[in-house]
N, C-alpha and C. Protein backbone atom coordinates (compact mmCIF):
# COMPACT_ATOMS: atom_id res chain seq x y z
N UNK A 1 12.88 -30.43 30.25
CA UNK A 1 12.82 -29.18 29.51
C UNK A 1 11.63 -28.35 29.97
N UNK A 2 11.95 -27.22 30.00
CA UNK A 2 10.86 -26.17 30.32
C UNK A 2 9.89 -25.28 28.81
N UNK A 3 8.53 -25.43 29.28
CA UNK A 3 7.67 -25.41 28.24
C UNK A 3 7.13 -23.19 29.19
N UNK A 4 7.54 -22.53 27.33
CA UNK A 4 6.80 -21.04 28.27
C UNK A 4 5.19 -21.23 27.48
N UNK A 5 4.75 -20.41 28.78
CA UNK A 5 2.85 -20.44 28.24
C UNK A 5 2.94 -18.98 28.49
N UNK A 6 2.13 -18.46 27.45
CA UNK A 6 2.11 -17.15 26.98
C UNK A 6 0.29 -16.83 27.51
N UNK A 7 0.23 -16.17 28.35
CA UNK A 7 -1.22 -16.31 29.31
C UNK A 7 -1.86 -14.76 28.11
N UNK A 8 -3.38 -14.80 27.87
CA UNK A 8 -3.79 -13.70 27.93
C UNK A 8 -5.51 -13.88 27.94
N UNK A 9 -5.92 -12.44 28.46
CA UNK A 9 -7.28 -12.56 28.58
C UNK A 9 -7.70 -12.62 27.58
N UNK A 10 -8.92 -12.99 27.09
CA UNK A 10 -9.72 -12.69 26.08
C UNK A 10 -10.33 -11.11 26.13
N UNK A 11 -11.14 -10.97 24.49
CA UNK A 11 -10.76 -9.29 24.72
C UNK A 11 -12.46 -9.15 25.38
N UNK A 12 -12.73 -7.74 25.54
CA UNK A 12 -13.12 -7.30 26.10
C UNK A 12 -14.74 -7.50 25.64
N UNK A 13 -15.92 -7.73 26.35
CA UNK A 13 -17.34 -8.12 26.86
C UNK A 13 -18.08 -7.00 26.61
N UNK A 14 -19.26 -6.63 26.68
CA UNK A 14 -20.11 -5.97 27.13
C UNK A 14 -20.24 -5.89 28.71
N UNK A 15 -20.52 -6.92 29.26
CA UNK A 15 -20.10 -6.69 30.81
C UNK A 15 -18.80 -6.34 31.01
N UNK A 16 -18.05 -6.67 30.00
CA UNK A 16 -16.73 -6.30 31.10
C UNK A 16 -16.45 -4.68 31.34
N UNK A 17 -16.64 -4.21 29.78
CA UNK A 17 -17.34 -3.09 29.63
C UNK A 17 -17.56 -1.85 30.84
N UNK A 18 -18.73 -2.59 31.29
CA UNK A 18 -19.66 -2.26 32.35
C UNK A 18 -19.12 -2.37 33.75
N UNK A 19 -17.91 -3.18 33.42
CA UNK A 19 -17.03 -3.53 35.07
C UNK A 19 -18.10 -5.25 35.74
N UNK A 20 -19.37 -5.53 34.76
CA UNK A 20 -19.60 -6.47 35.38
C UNK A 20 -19.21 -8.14 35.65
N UNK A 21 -19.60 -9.10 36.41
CA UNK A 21 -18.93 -10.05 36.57
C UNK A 21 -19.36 -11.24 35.29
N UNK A 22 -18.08 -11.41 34.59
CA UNK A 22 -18.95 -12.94 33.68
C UNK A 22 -19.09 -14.24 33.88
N UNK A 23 -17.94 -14.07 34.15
CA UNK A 23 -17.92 -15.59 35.17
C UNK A 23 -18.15 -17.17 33.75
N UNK A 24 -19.12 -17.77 34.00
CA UNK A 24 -19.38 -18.90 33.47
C UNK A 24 -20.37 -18.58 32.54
N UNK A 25 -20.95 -16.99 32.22
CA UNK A 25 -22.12 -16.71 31.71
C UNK A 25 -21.30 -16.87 30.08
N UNK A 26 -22.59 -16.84 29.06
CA UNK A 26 -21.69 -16.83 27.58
C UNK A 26 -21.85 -15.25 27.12
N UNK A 27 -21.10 -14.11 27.33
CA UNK A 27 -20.89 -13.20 26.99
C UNK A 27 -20.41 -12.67 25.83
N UNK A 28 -20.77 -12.05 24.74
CA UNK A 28 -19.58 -11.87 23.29
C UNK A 28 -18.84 -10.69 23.55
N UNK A 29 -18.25 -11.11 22.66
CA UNK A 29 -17.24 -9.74 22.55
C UNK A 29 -17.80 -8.30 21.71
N UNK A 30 -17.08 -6.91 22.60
CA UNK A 30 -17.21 -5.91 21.99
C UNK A 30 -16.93 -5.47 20.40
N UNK A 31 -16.72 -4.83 20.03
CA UNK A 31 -15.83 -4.28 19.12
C UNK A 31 -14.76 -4.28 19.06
N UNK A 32 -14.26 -3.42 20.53
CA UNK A 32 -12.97 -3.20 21.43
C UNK A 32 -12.69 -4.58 21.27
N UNK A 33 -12.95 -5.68 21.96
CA UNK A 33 -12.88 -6.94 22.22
C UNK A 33 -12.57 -7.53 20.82
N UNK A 34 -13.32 -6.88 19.98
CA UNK A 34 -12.44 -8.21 18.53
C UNK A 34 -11.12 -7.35 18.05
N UNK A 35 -10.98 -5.88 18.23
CA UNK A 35 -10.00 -5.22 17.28
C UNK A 35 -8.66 -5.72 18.55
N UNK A 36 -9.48 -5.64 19.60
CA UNK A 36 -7.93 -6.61 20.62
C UNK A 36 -7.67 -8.09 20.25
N UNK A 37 -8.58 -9.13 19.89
CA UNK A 37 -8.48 -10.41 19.43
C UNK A 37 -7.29 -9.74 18.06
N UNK A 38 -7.75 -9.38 17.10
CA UNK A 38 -7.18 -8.92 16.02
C UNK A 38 -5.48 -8.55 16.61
N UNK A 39 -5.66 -7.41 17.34
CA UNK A 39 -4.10 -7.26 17.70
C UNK A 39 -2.93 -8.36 18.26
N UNK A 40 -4.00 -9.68 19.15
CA UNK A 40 -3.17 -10.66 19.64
C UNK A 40 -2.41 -11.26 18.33
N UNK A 41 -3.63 -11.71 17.35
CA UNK A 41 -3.27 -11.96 15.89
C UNK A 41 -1.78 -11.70 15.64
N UNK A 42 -1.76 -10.39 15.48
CA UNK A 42 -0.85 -9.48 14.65
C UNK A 42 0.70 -10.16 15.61
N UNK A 43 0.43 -10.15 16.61
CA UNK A 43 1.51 -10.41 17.78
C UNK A 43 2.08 -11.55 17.96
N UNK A 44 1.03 -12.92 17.90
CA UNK A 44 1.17 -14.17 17.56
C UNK A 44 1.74 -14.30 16.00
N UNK A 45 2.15 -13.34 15.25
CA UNK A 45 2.54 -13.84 13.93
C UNK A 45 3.70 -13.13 14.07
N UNK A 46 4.17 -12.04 14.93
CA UNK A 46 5.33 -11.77 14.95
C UNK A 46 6.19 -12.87 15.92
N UNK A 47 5.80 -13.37 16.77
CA UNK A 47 6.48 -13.94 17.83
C UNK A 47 6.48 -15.60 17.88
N UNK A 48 7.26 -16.41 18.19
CA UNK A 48 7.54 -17.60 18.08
C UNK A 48 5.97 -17.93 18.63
N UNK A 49 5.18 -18.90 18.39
CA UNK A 49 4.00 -19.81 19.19
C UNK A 49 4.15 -20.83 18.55
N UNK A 50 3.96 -22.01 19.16
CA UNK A 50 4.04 -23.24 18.63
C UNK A 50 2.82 -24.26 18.73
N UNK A 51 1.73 -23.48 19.91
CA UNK A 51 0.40 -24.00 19.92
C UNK A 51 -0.54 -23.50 20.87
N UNK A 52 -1.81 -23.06 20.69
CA UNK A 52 -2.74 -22.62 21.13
C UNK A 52 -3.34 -23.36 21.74
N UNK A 53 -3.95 -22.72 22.98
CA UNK A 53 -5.19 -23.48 23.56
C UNK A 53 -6.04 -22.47 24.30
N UNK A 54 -6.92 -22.72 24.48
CA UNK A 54 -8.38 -21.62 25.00
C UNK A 54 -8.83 -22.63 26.28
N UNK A 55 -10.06 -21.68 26.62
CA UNK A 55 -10.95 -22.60 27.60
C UNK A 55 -12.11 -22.22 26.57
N UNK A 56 -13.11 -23.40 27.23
CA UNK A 56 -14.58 -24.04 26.14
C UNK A 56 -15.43 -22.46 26.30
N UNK A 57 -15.11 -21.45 27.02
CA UNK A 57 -16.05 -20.23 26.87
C UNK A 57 -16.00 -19.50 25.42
N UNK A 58 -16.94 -18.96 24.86
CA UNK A 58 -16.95 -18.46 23.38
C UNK A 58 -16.24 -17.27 23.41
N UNK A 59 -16.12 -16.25 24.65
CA UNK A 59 -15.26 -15.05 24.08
C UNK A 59 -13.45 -15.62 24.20
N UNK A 60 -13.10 -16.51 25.03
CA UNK A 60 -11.76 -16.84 24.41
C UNK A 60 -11.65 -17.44 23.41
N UNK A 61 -12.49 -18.21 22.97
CA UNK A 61 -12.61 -18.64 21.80
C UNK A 61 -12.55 -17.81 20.38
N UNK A 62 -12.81 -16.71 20.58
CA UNK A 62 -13.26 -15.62 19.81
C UNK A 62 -12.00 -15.01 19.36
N UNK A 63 -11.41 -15.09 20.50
CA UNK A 63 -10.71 -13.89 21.03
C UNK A 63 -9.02 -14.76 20.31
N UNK A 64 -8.97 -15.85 20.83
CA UNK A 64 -7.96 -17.09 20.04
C UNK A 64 -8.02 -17.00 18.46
N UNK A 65 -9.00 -16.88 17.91
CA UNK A 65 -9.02 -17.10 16.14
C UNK A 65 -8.43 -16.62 14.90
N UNK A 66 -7.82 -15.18 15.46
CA UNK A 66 -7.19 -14.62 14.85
C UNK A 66 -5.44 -14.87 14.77
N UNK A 67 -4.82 -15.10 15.99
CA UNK A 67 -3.86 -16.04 15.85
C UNK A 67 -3.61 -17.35 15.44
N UNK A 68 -4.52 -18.17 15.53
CA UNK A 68 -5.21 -19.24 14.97
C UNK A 68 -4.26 -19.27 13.41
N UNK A 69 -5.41 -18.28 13.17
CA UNK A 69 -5.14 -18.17 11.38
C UNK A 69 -3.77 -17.58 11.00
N UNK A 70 -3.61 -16.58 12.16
CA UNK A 70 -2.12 -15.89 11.54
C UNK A 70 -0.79 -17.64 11.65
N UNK A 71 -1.26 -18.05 12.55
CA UNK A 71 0.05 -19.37 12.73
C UNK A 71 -0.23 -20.40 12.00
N UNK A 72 -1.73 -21.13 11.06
CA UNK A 72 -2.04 -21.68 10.66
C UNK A 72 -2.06 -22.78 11.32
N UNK A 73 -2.81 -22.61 12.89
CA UNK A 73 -2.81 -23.33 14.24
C UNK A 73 -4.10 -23.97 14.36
N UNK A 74 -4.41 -25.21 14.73
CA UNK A 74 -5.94 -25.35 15.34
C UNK A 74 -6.30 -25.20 16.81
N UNK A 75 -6.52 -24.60 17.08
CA UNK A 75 -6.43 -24.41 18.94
C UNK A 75 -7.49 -25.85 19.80
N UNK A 76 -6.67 -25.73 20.70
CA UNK A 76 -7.16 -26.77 21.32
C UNK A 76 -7.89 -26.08 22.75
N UNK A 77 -8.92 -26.92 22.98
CA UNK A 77 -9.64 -26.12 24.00
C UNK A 77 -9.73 -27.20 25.38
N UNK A 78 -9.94 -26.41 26.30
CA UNK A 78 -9.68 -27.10 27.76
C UNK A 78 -11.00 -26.52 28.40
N UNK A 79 -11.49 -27.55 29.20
CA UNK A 79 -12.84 -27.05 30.05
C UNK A 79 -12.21 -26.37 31.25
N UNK A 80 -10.73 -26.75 32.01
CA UNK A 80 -10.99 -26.06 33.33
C UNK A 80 -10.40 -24.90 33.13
N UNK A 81 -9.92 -24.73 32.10
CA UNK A 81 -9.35 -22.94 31.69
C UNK A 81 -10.85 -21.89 31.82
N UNK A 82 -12.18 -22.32 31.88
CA UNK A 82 -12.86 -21.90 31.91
C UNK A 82 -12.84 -20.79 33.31
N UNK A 83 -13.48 -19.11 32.90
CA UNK A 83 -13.33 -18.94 33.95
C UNK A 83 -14.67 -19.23 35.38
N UNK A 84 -13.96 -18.39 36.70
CA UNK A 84 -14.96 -18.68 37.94
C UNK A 84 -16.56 -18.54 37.70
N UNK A 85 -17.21 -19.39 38.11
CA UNK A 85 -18.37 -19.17 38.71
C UNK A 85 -18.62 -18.21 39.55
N UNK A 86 -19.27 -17.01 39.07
CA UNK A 86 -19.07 -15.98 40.10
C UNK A 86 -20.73 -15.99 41.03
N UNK A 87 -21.77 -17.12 41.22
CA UNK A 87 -22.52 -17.48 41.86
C UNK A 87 -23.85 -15.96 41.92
N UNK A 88 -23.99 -15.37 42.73
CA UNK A 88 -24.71 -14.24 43.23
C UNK A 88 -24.99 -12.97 41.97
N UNK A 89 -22.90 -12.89 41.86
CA UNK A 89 -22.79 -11.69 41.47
C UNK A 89 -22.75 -12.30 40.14
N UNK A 90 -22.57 -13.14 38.93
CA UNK A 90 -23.19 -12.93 37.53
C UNK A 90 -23.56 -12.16 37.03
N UNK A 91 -22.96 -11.19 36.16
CA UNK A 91 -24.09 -9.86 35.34
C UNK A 91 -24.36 -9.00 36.34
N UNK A 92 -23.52 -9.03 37.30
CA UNK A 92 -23.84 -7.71 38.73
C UNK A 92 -22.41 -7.10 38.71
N UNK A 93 -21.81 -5.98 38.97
CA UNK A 93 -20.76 -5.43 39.45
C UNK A 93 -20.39 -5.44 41.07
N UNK A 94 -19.11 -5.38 41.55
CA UNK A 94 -19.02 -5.28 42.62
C UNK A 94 -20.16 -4.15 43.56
N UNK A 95 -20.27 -2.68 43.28
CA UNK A 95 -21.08 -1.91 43.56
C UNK A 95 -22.13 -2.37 44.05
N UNK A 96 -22.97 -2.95 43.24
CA UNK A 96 -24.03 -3.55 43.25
C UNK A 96 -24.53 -4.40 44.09
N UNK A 97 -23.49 -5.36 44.69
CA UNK A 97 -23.49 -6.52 45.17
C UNK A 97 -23.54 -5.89 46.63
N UNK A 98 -22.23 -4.34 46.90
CA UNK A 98 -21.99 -3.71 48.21
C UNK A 98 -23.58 -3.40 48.51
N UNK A 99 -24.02 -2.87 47.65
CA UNK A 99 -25.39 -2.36 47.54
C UNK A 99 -26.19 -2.73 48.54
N UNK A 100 -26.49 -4.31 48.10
CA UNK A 100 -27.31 -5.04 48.63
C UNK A 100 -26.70 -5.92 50.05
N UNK A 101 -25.57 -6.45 49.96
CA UNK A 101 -24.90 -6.99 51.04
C UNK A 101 -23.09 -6.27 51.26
N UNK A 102 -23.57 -5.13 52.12
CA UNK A 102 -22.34 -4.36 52.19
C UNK A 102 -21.07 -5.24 53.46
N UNK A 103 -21.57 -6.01 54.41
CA UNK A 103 -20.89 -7.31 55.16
C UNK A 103 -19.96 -8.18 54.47
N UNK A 104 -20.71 -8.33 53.67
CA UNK A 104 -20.13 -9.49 52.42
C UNK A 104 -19.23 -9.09 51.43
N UNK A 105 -19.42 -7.90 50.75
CA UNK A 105 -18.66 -7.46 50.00
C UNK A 105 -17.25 -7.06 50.46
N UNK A 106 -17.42 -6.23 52.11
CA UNK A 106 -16.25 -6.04 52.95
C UNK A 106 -15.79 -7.39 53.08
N UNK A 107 -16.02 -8.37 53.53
CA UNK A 107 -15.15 -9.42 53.71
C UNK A 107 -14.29 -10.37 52.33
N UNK A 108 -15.64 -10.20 51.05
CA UNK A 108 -14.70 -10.20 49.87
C UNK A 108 -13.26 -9.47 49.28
N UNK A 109 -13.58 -8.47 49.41
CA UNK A 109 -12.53 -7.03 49.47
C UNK A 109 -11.14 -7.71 50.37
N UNK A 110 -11.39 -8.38 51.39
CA UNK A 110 -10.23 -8.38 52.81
C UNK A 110 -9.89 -9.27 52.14
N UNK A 111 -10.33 -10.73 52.04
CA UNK A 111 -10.10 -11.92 50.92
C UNK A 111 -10.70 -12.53 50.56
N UNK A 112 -11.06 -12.37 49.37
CA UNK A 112 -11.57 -13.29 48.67
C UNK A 112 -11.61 -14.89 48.00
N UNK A 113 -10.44 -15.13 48.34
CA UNK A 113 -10.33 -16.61 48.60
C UNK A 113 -10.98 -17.20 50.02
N UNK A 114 -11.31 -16.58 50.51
CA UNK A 114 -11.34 -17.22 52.61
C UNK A 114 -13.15 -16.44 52.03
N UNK A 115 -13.52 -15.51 51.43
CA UNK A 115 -15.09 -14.99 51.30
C UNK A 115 -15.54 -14.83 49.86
N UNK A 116 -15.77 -16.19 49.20
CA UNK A 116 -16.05 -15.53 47.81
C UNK A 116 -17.90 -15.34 47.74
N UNK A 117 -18.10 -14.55 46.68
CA UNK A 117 -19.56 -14.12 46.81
C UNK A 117 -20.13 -15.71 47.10
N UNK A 118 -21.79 -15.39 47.66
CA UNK A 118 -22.84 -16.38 48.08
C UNK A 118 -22.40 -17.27 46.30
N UNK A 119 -22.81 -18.94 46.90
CA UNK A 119 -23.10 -19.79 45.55
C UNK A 119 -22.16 -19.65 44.32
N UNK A 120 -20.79 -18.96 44.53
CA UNK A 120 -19.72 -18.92 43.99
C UNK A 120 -19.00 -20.33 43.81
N UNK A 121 -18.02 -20.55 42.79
CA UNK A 121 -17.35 -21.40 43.18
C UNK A 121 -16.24 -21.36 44.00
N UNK A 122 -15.83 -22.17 44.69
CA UNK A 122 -14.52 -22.18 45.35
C UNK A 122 -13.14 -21.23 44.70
N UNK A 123 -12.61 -19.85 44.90
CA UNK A 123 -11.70 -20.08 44.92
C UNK A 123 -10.39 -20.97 44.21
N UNK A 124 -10.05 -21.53 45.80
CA UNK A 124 -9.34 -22.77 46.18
C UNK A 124 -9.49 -23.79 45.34
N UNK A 125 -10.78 -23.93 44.55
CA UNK A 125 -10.94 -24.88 43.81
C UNK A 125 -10.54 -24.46 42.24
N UNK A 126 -10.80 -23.36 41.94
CA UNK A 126 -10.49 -22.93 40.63
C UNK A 126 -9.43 -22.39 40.31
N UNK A 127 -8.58 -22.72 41.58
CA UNK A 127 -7.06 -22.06 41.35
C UNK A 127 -6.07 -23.68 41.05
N UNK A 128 -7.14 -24.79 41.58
CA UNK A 128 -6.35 -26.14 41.49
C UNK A 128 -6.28 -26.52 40.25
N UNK A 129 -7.72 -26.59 39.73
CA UNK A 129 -8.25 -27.36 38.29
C UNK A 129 -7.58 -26.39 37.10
N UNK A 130 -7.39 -24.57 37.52
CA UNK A 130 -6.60 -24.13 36.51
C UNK A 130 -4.97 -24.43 36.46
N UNK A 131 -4.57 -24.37 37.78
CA UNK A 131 -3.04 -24.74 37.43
C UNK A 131 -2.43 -26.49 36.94
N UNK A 132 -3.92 -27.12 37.33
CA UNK A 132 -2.98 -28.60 36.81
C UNK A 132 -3.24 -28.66 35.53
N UNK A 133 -4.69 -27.84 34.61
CA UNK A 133 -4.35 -27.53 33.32
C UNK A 133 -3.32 -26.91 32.90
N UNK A 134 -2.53 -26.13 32.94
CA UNK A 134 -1.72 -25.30 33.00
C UNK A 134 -0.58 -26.24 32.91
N UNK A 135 -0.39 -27.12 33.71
CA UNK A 135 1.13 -28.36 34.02
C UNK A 135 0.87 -28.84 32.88
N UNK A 136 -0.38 -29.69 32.86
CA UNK A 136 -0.49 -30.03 31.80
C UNK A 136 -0.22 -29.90 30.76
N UNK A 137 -0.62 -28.97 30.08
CA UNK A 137 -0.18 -28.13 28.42
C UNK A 137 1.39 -28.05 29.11
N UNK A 138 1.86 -27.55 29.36
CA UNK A 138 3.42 -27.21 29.76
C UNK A 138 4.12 -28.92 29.77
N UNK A 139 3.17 -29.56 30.31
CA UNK A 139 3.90 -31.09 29.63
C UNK A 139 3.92 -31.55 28.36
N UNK A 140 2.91 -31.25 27.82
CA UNK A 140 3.03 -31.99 26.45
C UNK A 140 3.37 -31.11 25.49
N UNK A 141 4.30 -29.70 26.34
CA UNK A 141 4.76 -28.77 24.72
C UNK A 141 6.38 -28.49 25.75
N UNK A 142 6.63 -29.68 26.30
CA UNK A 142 8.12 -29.06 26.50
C UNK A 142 8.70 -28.66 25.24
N UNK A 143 9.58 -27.33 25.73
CA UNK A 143 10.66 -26.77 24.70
C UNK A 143 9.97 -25.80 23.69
N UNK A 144 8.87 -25.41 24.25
CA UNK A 144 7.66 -24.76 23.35
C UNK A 144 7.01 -23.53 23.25
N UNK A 145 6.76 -22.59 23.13
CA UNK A 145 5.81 -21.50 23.29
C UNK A 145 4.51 -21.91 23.14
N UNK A 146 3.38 -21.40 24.03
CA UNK A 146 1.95 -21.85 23.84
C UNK A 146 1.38 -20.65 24.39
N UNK A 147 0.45 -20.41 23.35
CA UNK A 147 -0.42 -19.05 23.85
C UNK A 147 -1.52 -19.57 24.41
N UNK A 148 -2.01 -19.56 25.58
CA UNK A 148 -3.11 -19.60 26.24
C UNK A 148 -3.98 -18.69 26.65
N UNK A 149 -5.68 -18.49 25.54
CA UNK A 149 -6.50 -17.68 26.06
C UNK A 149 -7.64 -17.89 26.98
N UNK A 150 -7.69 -17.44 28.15
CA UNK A 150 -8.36 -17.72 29.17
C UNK A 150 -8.77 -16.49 30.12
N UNK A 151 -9.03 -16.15 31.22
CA UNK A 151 -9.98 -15.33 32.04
C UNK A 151 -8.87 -14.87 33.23
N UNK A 152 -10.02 -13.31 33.47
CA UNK A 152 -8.89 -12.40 34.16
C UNK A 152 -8.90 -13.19 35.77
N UNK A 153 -10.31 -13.65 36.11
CA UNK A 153 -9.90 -14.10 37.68
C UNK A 153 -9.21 -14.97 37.64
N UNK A 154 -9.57 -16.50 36.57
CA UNK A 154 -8.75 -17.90 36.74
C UNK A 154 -7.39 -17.23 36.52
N UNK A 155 -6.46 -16.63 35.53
CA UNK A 155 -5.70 -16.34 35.28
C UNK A 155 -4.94 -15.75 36.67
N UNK A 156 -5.39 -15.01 37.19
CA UNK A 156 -4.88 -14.55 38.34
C UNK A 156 -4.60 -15.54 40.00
N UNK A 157 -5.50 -16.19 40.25
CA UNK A 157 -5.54 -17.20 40.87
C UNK A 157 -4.65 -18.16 40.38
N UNK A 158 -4.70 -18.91 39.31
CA UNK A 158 -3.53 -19.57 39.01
C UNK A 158 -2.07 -18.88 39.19
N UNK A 159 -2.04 -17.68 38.63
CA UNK A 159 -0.46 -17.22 38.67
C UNK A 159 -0.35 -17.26 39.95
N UNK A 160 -0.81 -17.44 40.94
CA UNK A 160 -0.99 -17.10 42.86
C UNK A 160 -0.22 -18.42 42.70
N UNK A 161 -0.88 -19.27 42.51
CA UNK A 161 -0.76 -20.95 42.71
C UNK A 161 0.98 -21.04 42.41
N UNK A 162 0.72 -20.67 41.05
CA UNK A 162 2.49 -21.28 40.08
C UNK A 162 3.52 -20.45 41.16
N UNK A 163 3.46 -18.88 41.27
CA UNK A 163 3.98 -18.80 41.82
C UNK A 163 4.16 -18.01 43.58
N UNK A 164 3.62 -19.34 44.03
CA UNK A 164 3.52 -19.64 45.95
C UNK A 164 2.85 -18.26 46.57
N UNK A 165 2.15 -17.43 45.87
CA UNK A 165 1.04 -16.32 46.89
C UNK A 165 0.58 -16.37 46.99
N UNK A 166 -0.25 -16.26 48.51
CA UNK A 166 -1.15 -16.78 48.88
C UNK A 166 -2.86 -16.46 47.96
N UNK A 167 -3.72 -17.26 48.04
CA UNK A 167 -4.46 -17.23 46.89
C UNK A 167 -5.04 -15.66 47.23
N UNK A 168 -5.37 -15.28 48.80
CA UNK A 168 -6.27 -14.10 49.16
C UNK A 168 -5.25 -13.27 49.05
N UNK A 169 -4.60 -12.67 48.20
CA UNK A 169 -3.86 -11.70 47.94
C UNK A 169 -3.95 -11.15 46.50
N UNK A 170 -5.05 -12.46 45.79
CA UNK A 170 -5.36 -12.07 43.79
C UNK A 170 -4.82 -10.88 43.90
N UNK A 171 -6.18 -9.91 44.42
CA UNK A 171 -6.88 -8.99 44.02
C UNK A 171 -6.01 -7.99 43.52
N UNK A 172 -4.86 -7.96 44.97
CA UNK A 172 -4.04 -7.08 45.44
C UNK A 172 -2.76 -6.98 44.69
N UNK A 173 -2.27 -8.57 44.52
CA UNK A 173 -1.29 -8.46 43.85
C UNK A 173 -1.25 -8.16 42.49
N UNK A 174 -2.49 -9.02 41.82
CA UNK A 174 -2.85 -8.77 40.57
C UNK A 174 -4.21 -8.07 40.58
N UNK A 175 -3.76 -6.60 40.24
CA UNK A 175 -5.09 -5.41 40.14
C UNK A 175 -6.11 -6.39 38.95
N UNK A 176 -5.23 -6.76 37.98
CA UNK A 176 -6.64 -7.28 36.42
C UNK A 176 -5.32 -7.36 35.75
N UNK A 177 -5.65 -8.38 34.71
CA UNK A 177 -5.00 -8.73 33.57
C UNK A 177 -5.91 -8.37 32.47
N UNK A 178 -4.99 -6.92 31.73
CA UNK A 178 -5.42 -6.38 30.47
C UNK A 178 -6.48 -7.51 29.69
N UNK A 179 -7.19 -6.97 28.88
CA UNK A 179 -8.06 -7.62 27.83
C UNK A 179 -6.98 -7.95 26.45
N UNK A 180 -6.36 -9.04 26.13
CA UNK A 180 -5.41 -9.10 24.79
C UNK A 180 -4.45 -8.94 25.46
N UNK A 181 -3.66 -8.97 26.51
CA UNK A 181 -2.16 -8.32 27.09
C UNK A 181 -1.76 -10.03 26.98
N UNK A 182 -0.76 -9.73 27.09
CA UNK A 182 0.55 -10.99 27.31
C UNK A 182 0.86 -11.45 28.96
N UNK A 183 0.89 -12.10 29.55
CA UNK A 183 1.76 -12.27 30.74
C UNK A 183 2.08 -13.53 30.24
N UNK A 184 3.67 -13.88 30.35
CA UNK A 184 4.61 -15.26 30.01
C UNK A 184 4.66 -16.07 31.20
N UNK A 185 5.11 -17.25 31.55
CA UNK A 185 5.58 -18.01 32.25
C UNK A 185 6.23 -18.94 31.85
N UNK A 186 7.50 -19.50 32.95
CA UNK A 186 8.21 -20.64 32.39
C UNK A 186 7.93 -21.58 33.28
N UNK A 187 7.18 -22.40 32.94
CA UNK A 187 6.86 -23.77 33.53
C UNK A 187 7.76 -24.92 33.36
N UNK A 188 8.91 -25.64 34.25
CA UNK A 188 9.71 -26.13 34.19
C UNK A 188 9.55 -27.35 35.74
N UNK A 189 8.38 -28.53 34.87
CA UNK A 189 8.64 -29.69 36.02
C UNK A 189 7.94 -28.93 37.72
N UNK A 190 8.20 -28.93 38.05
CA UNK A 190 7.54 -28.46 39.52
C UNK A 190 7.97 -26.61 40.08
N UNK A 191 8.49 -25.96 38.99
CA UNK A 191 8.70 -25.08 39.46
C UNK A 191 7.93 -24.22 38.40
N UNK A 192 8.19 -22.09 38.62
CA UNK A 192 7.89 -21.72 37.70
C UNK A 192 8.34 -20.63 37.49
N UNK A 193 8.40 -19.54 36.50
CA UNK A 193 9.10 -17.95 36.91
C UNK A 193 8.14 -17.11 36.09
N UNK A 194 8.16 -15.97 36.57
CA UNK A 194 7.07 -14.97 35.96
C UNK A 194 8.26 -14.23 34.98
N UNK A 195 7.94 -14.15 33.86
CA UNK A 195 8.71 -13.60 32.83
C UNK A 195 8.66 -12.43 32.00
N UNK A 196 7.28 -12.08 31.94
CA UNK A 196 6.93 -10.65 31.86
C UNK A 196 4.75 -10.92 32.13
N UNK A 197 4.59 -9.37 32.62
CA UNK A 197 3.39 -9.56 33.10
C UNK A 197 2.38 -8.02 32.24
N UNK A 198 1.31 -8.15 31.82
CA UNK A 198 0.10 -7.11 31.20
C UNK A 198 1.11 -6.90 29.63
N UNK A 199 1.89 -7.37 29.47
CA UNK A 199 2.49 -6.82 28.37
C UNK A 199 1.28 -6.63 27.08
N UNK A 200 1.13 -5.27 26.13
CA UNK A 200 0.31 -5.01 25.29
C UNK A 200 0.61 -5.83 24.23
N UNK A 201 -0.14 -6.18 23.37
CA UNK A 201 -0.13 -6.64 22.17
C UNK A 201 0.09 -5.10 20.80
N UNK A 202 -0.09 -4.21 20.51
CA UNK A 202 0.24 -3.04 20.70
C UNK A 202 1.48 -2.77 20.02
């Protein structure tokens, strides 16, 4: 049986705000960022979910609670849903980074899987540890809806993974995944299908 996971970012940062990178830092949420937590709420109580899960960072966490309560759910939290280590750039914007190392940033830009910033994590690596979380939950909720709140890069990198593009194409293929938006998937055993993608809560 095939288990769908209902992907969305957590809402929106002060850095994110700002366009800057959060990465592994503990960032809270805006205003914007809770009245979007709030709207997932509203959305998760209209729509079938059968179980939540986050990564251990506090703004998905945040950002999860309000559906939480609307489903009368306890969410379960996962460390590798956590998002990238963004190494250098932390609390820096892309700009910033061109600023100082304009070489580097061009070769990030071309791909960023094959050039991620200095002292970053892998990529390659955070596209593995998110999608076998990902199998995971999709195993133990066959036949299920599961809302999963987690991060715009891991999120994107994984959907590369589930479905077969190449990882240095994120950027391109996936511009950003809304703050509170929906993207579905059907995870079914070794395969997967994209089912709808940025959908608003809204």
């Amino acid at each position: 049986m095939s288990a769908t996971l209902l992907l969305s970012r957590h809402g929106q940062t002060v850095w994110h705000a700002e366009n800057r990178y959060a990465g592994v830092s503990d960032v809270g949420l805006t205003d914007v960022g809770r009245r979007q937590a709030h709207r997932l709420g509203l959305w998760a109580a209209r729509n079938p979910v059968d179980a939540v899960w986050t990564s251990t960072v506090s703004r998905a966490i945040e950002t999860a609670e309000p559906a939480c309560r609307a489903l009368g759910l306890v969410p379960r939290r996962e460390h590798a849903l956590r998002e990238c280590d963004f190494g250098v750039v932390e609390g820096r914007t892309l700009a910033e980074f061109a600023a100082e190392s304009p070489e580097a940033a061009d070769a990030f830009r071309a791909d960023p899987a094959s050039h991620p910033f200095p002292a970053a994590e892998d990529p390659r690596a955070a596209a593995a540890r998110g999608t076998d979380a990902l199998r995971r939950i999709a195993s133990e909720h066959e036949g299920e809806r599961v809302l999963v709140v987690a991060h715009n890069t891991l999120l994107r990198l994984v959907l590369c993974e589930l479905l077969s593009i190449p990882l240095g194409e994120y950027r391109r293929v996936f511009p950003g995944l809304r703050n509170g938006a929906v993207s579905a998937v059907r995870v079914d055993g070794g395969t997967c299908g994209l089912l709808s993608l940025n959908v608003p809560c809204d």
